[in-house]
PDB file of N, CA and C in Angstrom:
ATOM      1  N   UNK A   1    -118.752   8.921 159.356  1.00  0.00           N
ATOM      2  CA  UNK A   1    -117.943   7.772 159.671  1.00  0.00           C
ATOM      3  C   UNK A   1    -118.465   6.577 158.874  1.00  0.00           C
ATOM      4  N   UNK A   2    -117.822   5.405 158.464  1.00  0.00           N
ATOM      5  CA  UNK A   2    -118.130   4.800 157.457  1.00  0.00           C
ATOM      6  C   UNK A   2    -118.574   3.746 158.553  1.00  0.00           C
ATOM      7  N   UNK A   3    -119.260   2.686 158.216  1.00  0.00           N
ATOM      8  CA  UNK A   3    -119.980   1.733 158.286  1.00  0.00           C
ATOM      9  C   UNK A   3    -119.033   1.027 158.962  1.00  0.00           C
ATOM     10  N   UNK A   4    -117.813   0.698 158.467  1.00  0.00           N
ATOM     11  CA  UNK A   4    -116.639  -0.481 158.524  1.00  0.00           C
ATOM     12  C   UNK A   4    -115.735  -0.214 159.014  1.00  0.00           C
ATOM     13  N   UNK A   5    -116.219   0.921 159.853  1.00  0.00           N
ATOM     14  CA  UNK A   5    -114.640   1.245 161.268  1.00  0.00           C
ATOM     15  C   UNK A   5    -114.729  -0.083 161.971  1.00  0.00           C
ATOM     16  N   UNK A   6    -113.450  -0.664 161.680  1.00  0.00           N
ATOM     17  CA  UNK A   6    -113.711  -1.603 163.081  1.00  0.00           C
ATOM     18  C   UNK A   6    -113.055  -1.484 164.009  1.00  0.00           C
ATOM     19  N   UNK A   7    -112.659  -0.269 164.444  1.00  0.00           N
ATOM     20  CA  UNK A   7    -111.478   0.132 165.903  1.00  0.00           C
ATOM     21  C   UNK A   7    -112.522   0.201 166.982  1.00  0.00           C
ATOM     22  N   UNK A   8    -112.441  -0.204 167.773  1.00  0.00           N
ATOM     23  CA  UNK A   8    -112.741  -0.318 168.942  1.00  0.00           C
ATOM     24  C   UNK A   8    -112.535   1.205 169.605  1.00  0.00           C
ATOM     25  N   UNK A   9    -112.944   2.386 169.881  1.00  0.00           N
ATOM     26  CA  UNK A   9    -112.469   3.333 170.759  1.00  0.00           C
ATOM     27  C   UNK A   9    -113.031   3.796 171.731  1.00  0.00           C
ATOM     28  N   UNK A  10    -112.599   5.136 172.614  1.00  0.00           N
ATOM     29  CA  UNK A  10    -112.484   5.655 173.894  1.00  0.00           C
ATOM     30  C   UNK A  10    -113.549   6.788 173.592  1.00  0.00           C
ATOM     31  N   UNK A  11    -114.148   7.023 175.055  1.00  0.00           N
ATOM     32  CA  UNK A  11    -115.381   7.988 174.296  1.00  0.00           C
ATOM     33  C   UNK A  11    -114.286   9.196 175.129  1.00  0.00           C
ATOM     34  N   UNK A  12    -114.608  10.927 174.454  1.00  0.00           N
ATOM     35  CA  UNK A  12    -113.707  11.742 174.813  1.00  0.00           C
ATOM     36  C   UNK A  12    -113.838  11.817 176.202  1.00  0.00           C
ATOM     37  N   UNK A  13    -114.444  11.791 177.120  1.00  0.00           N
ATOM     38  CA  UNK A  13    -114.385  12.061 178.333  1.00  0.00           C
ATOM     39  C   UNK A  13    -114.035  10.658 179.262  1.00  0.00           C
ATOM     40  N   UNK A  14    -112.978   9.845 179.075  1.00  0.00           N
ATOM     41  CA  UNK A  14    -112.491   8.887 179.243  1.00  0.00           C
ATOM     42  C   UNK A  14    -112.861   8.881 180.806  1.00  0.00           C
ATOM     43  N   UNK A  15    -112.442   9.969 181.778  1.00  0.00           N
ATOM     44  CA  UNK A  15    -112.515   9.414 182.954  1.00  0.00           C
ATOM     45  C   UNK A  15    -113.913   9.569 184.030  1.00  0.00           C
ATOM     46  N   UNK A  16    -115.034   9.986 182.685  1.00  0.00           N
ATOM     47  CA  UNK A  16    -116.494  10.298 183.583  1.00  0.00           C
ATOM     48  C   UNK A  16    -117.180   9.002 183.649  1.00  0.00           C
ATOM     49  N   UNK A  17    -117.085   8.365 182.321  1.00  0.00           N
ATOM     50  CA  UNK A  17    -117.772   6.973 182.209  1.00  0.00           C
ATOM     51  C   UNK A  17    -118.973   6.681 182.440  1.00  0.00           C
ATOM     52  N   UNK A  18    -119.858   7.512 181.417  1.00  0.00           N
ATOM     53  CA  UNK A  18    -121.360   7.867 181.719  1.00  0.00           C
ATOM     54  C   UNK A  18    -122.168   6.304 182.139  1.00  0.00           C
ATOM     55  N   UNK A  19    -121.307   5.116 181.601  1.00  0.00           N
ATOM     56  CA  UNK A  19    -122.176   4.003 182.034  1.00  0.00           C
ATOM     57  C   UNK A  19    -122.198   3.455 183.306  1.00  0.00           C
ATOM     58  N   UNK A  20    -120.955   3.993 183.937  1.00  0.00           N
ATOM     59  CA  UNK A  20    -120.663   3.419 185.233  1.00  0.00           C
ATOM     60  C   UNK A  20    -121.387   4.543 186.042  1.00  0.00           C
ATOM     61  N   UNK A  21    -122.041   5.732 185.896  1.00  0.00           N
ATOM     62  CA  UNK A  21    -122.742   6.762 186.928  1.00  0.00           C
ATOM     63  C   UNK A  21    -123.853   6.481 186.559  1.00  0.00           C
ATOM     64  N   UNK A  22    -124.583   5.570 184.905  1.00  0.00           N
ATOM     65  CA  UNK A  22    -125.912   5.268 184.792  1.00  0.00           C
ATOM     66  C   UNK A  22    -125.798   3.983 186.207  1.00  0.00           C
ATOM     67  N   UNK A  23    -124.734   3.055 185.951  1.00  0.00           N
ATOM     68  CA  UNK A  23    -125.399   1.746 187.055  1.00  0.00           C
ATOM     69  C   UNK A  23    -125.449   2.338 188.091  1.00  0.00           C
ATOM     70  N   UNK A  24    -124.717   3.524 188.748  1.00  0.00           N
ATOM     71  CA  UNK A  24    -124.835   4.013 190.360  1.00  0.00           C
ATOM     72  C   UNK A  24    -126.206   4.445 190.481  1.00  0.00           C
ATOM     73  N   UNK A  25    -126.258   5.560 189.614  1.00  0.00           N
ATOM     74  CA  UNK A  25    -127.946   5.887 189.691  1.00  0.00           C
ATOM     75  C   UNK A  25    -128.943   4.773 189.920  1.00  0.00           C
ATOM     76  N   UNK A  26    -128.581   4.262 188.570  1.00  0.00           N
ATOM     77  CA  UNK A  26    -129.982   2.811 188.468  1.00  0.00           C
ATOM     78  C   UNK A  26    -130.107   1.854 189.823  1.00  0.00           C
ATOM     79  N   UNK A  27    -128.915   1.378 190.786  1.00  0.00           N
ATOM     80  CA  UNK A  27    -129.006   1.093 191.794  1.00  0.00           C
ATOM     81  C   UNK A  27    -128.996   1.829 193.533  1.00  0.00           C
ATOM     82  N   UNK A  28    -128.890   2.594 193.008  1.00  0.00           N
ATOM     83  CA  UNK A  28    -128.967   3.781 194.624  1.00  0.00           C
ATOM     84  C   UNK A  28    -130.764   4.499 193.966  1.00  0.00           C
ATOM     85  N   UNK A  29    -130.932   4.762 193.005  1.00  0.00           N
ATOM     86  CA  UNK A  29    -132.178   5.490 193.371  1.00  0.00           C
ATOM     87  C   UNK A  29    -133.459   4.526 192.304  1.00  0.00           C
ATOM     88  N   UNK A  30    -132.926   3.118 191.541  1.00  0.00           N
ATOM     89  CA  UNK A  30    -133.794   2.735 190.870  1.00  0.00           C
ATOM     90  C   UNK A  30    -134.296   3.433 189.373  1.00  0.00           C
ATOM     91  N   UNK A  31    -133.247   4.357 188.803  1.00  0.00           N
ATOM     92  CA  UNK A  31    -133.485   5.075 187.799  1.00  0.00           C
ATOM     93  C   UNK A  31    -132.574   4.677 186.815  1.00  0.00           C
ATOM     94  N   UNK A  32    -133.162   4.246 185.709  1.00  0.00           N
ATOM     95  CA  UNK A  32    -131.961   3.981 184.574  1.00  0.00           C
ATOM     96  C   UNK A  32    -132.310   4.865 182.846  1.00  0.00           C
ATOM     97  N   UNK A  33    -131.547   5.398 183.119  1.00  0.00           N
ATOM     98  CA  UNK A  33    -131.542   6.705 181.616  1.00  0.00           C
ATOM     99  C   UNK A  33    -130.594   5.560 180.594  1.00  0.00           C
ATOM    100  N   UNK A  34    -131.182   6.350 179.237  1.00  0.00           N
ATOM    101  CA  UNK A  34    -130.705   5.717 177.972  1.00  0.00           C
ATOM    102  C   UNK A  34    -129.341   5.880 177.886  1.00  0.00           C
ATOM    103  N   UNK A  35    -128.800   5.344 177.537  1.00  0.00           N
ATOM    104  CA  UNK A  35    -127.080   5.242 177.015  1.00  0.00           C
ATOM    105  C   UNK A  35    -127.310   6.551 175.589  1.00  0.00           C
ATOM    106  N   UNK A  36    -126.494   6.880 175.335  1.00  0.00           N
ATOM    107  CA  UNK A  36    -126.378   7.313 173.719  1.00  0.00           C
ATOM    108  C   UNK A  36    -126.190   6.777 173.140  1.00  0.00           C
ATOM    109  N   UNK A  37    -127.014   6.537 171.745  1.00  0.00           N
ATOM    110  CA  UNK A  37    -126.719   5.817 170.477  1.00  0.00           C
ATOM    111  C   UNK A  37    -125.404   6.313 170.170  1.00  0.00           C
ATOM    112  N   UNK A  38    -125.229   7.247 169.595  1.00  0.00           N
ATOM    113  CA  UNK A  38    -123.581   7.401 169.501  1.00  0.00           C
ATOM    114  C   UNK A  38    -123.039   8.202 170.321  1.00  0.00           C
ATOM    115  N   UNK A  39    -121.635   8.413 170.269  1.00  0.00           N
ATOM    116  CA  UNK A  39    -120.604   9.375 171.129  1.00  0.00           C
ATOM    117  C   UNK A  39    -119.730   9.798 170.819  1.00  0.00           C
ATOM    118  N   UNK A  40    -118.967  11.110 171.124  1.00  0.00           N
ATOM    119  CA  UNK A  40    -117.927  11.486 170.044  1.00  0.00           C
ATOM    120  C   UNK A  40    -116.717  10.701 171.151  1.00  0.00           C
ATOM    121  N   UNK A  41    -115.724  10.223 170.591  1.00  0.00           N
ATOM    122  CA  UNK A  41    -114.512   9.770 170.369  1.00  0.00           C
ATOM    123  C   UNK A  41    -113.446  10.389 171.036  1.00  0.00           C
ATOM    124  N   UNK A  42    -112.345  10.120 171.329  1.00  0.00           N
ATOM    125  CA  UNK A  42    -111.112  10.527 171.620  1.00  0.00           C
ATOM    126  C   UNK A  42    -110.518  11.401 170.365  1.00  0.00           C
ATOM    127  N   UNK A  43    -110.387  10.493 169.565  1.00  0.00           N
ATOM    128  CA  UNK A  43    -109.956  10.901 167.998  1.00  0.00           C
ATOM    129  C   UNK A  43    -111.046  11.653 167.052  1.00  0.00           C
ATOM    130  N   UNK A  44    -112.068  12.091 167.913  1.00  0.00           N
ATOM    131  CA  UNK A  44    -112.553  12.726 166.993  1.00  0.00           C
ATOM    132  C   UNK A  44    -113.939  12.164 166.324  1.00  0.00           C
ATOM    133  N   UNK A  45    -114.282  11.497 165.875  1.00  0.00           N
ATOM    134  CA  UNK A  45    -115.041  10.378 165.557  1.00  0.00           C
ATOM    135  C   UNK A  45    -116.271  10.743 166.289  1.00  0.00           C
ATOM    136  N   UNK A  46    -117.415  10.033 165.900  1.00  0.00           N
ATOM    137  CA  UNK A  46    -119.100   9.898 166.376  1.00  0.00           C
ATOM    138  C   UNK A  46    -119.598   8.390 166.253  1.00  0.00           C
ATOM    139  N   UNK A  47    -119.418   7.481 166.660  1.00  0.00           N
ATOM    140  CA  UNK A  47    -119.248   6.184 166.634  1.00  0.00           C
ATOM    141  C   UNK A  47    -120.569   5.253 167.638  1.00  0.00           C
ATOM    142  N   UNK A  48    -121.188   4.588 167.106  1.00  0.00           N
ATOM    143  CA  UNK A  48    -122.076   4.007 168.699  1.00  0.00           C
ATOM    144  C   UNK A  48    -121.337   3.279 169.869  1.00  0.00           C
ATOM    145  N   UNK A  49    -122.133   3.602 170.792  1.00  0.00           N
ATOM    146  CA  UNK A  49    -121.874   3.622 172.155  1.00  0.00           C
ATOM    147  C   UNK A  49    -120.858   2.235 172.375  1.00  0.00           C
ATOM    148  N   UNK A  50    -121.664   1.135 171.439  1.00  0.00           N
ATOM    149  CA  UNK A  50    -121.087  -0.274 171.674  1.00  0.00           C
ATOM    150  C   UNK A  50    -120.093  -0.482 170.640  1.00  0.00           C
ATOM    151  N   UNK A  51    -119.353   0.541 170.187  1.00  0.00           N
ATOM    152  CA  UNK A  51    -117.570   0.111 169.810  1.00  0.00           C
ATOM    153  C   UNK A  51    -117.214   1.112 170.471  1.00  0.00           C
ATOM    154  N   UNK A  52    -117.659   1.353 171.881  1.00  0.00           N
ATOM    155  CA  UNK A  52    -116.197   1.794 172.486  1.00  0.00           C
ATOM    156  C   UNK A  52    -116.315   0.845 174.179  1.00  0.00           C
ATOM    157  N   UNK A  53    -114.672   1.074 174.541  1.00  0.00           N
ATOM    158  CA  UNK A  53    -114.376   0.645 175.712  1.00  0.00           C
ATOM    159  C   UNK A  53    -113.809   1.689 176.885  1.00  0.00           C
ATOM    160  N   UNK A  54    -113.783   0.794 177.846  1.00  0.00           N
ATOM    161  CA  UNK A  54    -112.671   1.267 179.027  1.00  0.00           C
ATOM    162  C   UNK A  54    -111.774   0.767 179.488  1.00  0.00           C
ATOM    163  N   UNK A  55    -112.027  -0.369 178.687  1.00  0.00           N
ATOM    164  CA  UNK A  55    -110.864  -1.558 179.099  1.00  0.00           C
ATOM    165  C   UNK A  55    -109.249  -1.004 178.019  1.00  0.00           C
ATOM    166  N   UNK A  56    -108.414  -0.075 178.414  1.00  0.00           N
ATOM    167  CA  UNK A  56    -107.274  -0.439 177.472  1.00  0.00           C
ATOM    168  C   UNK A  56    -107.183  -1.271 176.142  1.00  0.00           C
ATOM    169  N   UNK A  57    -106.941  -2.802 176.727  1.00  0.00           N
ATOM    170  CA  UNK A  57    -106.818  -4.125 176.489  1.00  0.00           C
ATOM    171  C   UNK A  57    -107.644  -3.595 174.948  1.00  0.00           C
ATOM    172  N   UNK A  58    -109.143  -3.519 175.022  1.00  0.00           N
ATOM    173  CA  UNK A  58    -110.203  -3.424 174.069  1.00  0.00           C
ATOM    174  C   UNK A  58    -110.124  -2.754 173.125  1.00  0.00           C
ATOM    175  N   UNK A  59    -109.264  -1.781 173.591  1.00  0.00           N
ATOM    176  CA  UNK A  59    -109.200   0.033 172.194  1.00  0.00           C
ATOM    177  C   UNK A  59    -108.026  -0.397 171.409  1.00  0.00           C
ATOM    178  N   UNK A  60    -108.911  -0.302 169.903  1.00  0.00           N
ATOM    179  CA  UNK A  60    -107.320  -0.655 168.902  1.00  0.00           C
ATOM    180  C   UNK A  60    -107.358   0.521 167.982  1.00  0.00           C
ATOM    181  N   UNK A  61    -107.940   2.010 168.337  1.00  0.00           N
ATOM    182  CA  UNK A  61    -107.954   3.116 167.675  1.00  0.00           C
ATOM    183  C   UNK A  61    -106.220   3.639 168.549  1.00  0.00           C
ATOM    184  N   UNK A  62    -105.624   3.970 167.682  1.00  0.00           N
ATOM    185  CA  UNK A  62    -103.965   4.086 168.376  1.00  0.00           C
ATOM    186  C   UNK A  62    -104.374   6.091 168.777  1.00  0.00           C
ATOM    187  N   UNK A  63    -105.270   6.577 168.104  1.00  0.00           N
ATOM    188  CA  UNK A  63    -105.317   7.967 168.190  1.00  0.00           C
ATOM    189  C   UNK A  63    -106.007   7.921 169.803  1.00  0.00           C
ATOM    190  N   UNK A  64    -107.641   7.074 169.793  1.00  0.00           N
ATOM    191  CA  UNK A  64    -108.258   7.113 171.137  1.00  0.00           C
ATOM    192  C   UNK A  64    -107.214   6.345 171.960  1.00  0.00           C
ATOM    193  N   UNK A  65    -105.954   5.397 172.257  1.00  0.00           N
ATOM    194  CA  UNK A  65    -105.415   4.724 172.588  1.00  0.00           C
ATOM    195  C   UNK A  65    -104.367   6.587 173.461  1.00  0.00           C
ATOM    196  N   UNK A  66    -103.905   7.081 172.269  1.00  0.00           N
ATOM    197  CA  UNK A  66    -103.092   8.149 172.938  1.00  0.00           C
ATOM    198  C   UNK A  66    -103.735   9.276 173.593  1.00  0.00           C
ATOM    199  N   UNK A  67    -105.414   9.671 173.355  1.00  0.00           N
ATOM    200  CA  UNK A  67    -106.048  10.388 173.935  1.00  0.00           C
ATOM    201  C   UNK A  67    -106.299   9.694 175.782  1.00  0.00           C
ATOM    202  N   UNK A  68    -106.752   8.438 175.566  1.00  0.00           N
ATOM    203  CA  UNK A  68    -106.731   8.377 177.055  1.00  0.00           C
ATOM    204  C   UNK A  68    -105.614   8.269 177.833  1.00  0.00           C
ATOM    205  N   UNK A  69    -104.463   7.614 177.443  1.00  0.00           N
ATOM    206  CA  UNK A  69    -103.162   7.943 177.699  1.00  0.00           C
ATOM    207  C   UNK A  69    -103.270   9.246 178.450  1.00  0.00           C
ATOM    208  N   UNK A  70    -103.230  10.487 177.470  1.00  0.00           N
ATOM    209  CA  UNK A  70    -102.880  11.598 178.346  1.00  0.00           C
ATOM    210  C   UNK A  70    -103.970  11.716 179.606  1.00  0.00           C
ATOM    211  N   UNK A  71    -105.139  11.892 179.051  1.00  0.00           N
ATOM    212  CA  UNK A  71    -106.753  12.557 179.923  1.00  0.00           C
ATOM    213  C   UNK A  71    -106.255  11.351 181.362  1.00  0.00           C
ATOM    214  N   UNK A  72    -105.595   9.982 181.424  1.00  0.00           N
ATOM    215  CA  UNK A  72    -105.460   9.366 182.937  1.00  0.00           C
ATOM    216  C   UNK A  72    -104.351  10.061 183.283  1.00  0.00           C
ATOM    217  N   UNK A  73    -103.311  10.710 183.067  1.00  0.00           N
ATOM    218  CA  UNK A  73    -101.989  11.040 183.559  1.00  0.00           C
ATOM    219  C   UNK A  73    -102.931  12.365 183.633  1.00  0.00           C
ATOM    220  N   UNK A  74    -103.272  13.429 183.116  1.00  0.00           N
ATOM    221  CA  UNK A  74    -103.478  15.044 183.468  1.00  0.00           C
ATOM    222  C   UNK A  74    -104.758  14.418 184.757  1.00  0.00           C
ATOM    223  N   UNK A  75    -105.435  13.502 184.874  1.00  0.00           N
ATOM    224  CA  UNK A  75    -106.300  13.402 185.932  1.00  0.00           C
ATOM    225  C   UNK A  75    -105.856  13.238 187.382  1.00  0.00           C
ATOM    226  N   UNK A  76    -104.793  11.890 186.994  1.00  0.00           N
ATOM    227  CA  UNK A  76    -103.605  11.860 188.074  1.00  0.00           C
ATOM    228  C   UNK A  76    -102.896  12.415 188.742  1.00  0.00           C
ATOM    229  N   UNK A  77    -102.277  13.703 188.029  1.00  0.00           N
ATOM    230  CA  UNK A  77    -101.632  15.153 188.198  1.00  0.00           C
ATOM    231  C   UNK A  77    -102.668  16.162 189.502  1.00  0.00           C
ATOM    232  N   UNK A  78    -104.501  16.000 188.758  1.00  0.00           N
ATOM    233  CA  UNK A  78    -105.239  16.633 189.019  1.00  0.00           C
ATOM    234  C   UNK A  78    -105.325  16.221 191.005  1.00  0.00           C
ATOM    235  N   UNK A  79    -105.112  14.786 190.935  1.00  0.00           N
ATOM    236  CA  UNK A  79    -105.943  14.429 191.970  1.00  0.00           C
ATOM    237  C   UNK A  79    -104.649  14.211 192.929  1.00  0.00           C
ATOM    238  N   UNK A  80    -103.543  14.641 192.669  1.00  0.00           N
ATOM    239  CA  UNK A  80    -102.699  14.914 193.882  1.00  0.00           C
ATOM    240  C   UNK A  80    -101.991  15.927 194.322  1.00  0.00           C
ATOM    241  N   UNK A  81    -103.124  17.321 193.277  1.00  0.00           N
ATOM    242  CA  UNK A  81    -103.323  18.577 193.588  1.00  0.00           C
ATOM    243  C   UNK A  81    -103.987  18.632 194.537  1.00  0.00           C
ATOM    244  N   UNK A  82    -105.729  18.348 194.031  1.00  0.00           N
ATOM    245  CA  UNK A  82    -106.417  18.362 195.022  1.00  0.00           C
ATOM    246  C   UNK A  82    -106.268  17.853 196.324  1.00  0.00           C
ATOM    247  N   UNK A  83    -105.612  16.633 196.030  1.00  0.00           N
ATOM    248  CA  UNK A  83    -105.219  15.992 198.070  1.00  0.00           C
ATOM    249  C   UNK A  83    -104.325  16.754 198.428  1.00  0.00           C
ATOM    250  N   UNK A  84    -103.741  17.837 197.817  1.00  0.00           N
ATOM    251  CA  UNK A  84    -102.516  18.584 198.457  1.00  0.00           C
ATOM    252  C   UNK A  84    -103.568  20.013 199.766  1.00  0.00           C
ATOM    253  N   UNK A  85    -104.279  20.344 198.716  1.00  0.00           N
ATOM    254  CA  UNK A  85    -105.158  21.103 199.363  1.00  0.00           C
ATOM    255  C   UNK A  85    -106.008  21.308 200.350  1.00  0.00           C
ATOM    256  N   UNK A  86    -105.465  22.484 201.575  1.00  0.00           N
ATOM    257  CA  UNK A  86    -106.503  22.585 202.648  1.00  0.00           C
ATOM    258  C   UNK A  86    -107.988  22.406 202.030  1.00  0.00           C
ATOM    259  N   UNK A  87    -108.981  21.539 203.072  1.00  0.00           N
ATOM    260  CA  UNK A  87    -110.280  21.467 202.989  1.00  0.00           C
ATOM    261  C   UNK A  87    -110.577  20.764 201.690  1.00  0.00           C
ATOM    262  N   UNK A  88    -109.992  19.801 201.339  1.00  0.00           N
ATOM    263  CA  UNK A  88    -109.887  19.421 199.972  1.00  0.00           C
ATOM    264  C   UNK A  88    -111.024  17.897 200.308  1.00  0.00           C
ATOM    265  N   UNK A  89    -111.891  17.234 199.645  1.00  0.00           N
ATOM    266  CA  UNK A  89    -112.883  16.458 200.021  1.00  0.00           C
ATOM    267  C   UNK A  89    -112.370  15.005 200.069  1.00  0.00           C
ATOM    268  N   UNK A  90    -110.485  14.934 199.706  1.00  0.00           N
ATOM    269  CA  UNK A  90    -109.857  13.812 200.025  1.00  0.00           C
ATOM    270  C   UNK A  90    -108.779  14.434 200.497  1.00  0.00           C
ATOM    271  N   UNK A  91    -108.371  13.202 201.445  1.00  0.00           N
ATOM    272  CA  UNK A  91    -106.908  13.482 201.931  1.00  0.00           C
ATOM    273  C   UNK A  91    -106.353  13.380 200.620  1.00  0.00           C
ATOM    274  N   UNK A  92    -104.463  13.659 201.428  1.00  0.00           N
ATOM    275  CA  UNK A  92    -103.453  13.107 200.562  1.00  0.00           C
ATOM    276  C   UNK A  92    -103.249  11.923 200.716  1.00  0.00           C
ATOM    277  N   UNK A  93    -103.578  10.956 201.601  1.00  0.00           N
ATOM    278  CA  UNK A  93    -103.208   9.396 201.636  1.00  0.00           C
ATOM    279  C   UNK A  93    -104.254   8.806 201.016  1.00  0.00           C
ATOM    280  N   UNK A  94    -105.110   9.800 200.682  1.00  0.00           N
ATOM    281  CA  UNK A  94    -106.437   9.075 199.658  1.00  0.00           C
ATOM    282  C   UNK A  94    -106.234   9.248 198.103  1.00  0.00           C
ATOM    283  N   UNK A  95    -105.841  10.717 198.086  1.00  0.00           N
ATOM    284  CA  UNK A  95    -104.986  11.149 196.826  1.00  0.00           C
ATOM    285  C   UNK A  95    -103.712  10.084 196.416  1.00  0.00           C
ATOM    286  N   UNK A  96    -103.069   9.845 196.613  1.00  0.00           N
ATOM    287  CA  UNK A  96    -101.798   8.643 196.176  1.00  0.00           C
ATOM    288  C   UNK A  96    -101.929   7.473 195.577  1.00  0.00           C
ATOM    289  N   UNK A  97    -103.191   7.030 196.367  1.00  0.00           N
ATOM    290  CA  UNK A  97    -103.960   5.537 195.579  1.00  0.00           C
ATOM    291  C   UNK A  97    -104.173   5.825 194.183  1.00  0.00           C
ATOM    292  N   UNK A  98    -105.014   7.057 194.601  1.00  0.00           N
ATOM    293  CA  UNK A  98    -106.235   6.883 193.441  1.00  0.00           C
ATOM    294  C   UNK A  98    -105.052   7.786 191.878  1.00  0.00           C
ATOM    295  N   UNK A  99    -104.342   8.706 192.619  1.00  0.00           N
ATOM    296  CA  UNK A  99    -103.443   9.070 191.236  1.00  0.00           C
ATOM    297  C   UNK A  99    -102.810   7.372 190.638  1.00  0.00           C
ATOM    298  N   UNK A 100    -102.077   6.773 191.752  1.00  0.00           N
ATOM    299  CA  UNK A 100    -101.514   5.265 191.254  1.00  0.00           C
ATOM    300  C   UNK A 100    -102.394   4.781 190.111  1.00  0.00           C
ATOM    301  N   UNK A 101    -103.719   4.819 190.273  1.00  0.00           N
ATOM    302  CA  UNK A 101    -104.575   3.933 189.573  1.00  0.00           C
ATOM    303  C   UNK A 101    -104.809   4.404 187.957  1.00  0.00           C
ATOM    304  N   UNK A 102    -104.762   6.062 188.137  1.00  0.00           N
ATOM    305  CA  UNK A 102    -104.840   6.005 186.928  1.00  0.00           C
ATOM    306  C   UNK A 102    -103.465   6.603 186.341  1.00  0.00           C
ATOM    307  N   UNK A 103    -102.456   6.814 186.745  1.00  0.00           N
ATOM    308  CA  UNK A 103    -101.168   6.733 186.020  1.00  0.00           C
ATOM    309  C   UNK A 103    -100.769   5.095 185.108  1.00  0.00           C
ATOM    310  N   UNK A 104    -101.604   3.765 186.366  1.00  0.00           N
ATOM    311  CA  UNK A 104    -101.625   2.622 186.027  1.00  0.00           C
ATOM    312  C   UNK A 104    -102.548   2.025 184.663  1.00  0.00           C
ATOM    313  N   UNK A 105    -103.604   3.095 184.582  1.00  0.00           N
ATOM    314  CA  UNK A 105    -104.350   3.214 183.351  1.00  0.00           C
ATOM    315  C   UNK A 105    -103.922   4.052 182.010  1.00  0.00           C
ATOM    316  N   UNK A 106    -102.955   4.804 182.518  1.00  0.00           N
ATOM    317  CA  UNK A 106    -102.357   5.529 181.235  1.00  0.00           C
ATOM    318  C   UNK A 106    -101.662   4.432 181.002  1.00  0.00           C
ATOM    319  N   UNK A 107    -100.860   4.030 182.023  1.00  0.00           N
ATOM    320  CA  UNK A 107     -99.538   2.992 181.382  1.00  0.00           C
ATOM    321  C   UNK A 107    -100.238   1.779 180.261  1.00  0.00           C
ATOM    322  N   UNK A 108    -101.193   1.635 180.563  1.00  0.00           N
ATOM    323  CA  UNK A 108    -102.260   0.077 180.172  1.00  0.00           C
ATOM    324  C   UNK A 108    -102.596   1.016 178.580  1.00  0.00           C
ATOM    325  N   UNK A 109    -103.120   2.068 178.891  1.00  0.00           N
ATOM    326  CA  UNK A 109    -103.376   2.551 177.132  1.00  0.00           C
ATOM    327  C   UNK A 109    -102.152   2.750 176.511  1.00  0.00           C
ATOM    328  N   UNK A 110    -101.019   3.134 177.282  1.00  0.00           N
ATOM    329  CA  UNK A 110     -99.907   3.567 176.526  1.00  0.00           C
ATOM    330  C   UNK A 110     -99.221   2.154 175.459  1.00  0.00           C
ATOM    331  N   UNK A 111     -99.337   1.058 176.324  1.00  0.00           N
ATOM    332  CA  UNK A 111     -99.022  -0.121 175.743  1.00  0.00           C
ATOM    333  C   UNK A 111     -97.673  -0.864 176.096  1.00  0.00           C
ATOM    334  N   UNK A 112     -97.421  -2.034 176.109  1.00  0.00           N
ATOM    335  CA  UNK A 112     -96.060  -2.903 176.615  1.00  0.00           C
ATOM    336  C   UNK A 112     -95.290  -1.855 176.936  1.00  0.00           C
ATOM    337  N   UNK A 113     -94.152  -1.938 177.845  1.00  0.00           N
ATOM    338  CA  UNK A 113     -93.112  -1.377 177.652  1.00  0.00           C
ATOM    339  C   UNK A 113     -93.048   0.187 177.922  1.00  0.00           C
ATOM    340  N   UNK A 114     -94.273   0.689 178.587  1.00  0.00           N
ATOM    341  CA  UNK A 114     -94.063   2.053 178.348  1.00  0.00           C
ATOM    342  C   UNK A 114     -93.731   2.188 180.153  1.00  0.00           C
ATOM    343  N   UNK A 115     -92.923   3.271 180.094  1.00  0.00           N
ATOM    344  CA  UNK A 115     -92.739   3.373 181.704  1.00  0.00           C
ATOM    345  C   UNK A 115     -93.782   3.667 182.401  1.00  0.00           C
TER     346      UNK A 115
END
């Protein structure tokens, strides 16, 4: 990857968000592990940690822009499977929110105007 990417992108596993389970750790047990110097990409790419986002708004890679697009809608799908399911570790009235939220995050990567 060249020096002078300046796209902003999505790391591939858009909805684990290794930085947001480092702050849970670091504050529930006082443990804070290294970030990765770099990370592979939505699009493919190996890029450092600090040109990418989670914020929509932030990503101007249109490829990582359509990768998280899908990965919040197939998660969304995922999680009002699981609330459908006996013995499942959320209801379905817990399931509905949380699909809302990230169908509401595909819509935000998808961009203006998208249904």
């Amino acid at each position: 990857m060249p020096d002078t990417d300046p796209h902003i992108h999505v790391e591939v596993n858009v909805v684990r968000a290794d930085a947001a389970v480092r702050n849970v750790l670091a504050s529930t047990f006082g443990l804070a592990g290294d970030l990765p110097a770099e990370v592979r990409t939505g699009c493919g790419l190996r890029v450092p940690y600090a040109m990418t986002s989670a914020r929509p708004e932030s990503v101007t890679c249109l490829a990582c822009r359509e990768h998280a697009h899908r990965q919040h809608l197939r998660v969304a799908e995922q999680i009002v499977v699981l609330g459908g399911m006996p013995g499942a570790t959320i209801s379905g009235a817990q399931a509905v929110p949380a699909a809302a939220e990230h169908r509401a995050l595909a819509r935000r990567f998808a961009g203006p105007g998208t249904p």
